[in-house]
C-alpha atoms as a PDB file:
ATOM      1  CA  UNK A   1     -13.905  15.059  18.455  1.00  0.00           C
ATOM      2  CA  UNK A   2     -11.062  12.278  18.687  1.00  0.00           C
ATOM      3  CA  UNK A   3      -8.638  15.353  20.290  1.00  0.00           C
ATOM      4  CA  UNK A   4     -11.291  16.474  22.672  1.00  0.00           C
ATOM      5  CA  UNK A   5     -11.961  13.164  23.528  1.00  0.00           C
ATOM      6  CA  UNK A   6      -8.931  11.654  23.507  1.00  0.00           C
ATOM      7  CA  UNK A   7      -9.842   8.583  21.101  1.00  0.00           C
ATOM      8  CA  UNK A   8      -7.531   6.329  19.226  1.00  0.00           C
ATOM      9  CA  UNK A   9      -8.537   6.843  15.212  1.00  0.00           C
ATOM     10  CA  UNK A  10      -7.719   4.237  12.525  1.00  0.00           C
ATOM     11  CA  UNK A  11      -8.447   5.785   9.012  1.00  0.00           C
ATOM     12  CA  UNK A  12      -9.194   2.705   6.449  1.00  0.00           C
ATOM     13  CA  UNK A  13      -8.914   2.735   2.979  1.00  0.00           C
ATOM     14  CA  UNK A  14     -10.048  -0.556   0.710  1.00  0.00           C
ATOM     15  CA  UNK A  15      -9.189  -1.089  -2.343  1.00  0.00           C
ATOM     16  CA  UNK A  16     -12.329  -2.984  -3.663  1.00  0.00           C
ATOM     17  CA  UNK A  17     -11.068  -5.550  -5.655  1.00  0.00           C
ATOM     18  CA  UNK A  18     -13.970  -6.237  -7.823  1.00  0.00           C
ATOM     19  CA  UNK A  19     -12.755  -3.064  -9.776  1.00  0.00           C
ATOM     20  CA  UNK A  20      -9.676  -4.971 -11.442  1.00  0.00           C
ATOM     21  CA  UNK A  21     -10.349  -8.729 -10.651  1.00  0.00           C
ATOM     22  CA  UNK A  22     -12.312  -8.826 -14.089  1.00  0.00           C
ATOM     23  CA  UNK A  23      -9.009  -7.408 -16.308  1.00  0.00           C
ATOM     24  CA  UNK A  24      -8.287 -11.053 -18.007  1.00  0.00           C
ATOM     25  CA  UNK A  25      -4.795  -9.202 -18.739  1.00  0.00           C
ATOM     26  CA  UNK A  26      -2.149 -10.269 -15.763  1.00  0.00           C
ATOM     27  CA  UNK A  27      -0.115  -7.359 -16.743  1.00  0.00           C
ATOM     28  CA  UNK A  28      -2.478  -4.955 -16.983  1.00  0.00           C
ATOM     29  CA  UNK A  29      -4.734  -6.311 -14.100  1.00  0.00           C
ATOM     30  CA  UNK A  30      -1.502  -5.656 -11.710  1.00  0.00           C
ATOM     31  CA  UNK A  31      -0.857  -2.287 -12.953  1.00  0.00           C
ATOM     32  CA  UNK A  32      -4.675  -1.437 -12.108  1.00  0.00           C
ATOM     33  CA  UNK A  33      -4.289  -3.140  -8.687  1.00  0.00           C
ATOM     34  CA  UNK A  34      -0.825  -0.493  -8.208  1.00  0.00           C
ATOM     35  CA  UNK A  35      -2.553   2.290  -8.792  1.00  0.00           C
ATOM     36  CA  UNK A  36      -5.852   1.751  -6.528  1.00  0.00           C
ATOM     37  CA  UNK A  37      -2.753   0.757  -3.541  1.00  0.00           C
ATOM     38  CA  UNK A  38      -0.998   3.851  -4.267  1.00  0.00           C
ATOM     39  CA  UNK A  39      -4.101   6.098  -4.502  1.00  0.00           C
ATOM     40  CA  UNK A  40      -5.222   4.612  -1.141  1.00  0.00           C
ATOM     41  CA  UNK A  41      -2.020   5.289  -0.064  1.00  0.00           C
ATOM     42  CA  UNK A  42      -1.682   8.641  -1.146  1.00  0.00           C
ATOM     43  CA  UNK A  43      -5.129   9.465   0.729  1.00  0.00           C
ATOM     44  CA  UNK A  44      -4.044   8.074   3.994  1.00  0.00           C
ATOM     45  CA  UNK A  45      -0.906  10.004   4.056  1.00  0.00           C
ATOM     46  CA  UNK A  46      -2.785  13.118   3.659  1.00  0.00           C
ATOM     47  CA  UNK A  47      -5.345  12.463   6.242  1.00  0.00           C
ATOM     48  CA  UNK A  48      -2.377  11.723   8.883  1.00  0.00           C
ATOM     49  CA  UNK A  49      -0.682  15.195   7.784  1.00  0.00           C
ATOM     50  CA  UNK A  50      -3.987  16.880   8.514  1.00  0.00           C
ATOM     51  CA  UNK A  51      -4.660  14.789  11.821  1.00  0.00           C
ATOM     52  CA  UNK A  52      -1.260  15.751  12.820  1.00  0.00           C
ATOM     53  CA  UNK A  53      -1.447  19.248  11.988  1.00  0.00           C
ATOM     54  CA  UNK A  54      -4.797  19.100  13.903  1.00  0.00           C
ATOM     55  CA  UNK A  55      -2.777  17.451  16.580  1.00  0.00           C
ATOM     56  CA  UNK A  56      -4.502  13.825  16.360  1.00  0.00           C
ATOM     57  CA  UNK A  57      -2.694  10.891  16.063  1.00  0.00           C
ATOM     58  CA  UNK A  58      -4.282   8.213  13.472  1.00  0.00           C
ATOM     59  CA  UNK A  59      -3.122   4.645  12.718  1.00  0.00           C
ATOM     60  CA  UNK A  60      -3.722   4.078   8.912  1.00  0.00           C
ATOM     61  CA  UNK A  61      -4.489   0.541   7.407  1.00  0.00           C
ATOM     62  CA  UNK A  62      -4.791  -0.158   3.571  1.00  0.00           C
ATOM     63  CA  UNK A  63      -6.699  -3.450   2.540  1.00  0.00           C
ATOM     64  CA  UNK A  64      -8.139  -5.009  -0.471  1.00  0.00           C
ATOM     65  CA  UNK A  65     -11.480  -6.462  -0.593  1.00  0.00           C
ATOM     66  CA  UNK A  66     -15.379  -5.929  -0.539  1.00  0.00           C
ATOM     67  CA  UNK A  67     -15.233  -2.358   1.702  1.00  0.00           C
ATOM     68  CA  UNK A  68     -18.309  -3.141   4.066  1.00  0.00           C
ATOM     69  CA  UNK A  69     -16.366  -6.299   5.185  1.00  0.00           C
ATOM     70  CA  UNK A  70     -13.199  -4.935   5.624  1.00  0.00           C
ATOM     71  CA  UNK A  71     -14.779  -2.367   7.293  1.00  0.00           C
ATOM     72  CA  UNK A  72     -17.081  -4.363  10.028  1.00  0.00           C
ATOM     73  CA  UNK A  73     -14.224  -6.789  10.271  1.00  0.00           C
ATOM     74  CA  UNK A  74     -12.014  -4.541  11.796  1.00  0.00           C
ATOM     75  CA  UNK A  75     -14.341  -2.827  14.311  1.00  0.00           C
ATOM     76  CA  UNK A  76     -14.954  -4.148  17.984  1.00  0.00           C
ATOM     77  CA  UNK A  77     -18.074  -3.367  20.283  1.00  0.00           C
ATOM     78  CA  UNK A  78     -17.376  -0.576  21.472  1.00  0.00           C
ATOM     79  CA  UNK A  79     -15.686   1.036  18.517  1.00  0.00           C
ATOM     80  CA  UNK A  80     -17.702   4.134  16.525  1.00  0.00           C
ATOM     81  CA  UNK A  81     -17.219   3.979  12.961  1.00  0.00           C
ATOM     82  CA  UNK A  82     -17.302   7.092  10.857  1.00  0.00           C
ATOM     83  CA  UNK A  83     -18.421   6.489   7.198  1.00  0.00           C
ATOM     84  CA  UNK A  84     -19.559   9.024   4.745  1.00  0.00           C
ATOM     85  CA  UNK A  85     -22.711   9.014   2.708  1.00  0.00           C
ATOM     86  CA  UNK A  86     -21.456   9.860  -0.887  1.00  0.00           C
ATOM     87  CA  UNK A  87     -25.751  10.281  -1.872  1.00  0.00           C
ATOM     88  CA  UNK A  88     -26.014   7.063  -4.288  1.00  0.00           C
ATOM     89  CA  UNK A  89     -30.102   7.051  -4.513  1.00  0.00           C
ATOM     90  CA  UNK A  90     -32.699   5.381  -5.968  1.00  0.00           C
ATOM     91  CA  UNK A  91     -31.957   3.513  -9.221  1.00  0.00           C
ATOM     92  CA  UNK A  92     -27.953   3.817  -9.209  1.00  0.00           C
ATOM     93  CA  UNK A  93     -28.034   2.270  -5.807  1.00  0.00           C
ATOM     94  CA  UNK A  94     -30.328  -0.351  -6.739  1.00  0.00           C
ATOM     95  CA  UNK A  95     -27.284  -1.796  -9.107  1.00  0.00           C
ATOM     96  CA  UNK A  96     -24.277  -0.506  -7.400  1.00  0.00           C
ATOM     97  CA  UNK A  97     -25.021  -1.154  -3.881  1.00  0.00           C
ATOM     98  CA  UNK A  98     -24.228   1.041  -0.861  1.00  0.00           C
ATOM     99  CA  UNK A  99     -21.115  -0.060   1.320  1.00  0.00           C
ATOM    100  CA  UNK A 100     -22.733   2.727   4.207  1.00  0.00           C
ATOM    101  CA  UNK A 101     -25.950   0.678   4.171  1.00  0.00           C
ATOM    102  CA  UNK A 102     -23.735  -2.597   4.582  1.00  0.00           C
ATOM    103  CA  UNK A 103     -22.000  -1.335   6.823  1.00  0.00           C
ATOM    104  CA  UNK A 104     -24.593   0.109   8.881  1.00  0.00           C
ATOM    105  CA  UNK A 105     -26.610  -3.637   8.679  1.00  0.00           C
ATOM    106  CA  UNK A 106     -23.080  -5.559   9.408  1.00  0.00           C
ATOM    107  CA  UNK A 107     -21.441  -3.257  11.973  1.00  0.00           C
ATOM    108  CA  UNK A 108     -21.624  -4.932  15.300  1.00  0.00           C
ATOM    109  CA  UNK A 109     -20.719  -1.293  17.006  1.00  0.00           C
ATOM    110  CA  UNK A 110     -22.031   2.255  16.616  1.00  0.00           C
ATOM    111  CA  UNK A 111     -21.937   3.715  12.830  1.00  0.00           C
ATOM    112  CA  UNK A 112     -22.087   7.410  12.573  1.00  0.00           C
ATOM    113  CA  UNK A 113     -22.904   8.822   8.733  1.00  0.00           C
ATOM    114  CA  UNK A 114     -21.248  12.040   7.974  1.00  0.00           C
ATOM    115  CA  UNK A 115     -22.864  13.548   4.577  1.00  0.00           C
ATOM    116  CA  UNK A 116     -20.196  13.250   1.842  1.00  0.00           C
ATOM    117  CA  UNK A 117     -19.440  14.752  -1.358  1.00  0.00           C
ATOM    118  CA  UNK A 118     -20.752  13.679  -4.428  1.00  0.00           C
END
């Protein structure tokens, strides 16, 4: 769609930080925070080989925070964000939360839900 319709794409990947702000362990805390980077780095530098092989240019941006505020943050009016649904239901959601339902109640512009896997 972005090729056809010649739009600019940012792919964002957040490192939630709630996943290693509890490690008491500086050492060990940092390490965790490392790897999340580098696997959100890793990601975005295979979704720009694919884009470009697909002939799409995308901007990439790593952050760390809460995803659905990251997210919203970055996004003007007239911006479509593309999220995917990863099918957290009933009583997982109910104590994990759902950043696509945040995102979708914080978004000031259009939010499109692609199904995701699992």
């Amino acid at each position: 769609m972005a090729k056809a319709l010649g739009l600019k794409v940012m792919a964002l990947y957040v490192v939630d930080a709630s996943e290693y702000e509890g490690i008491h362990h500086h050492s060990i805390r940092e390490s965790a925070r490392t790897g999340f980077r580098e696997r959100g780095l890793r990601s975005l530098e295979r979704l720009k080989k694919y884009a470009s092989e697909k002939g799409v240019e995308v901007d990439t941006v790593l952050r760390e925070g809460k995803p659905y505020q990251e997210i919203t943050s970055l996004a003007d009016e007239g911006d479509i964000i593309f999220i995917s649904s990863h099918g957290a239901s009933g009583f997982t959601k109910m104590f994990i939360g759902s950043t696509t339902d945040k995102v979708l109640k914080y978004a000031k512009c259009t939010v499109a839900v692609v199904k995701g896997v699992p």
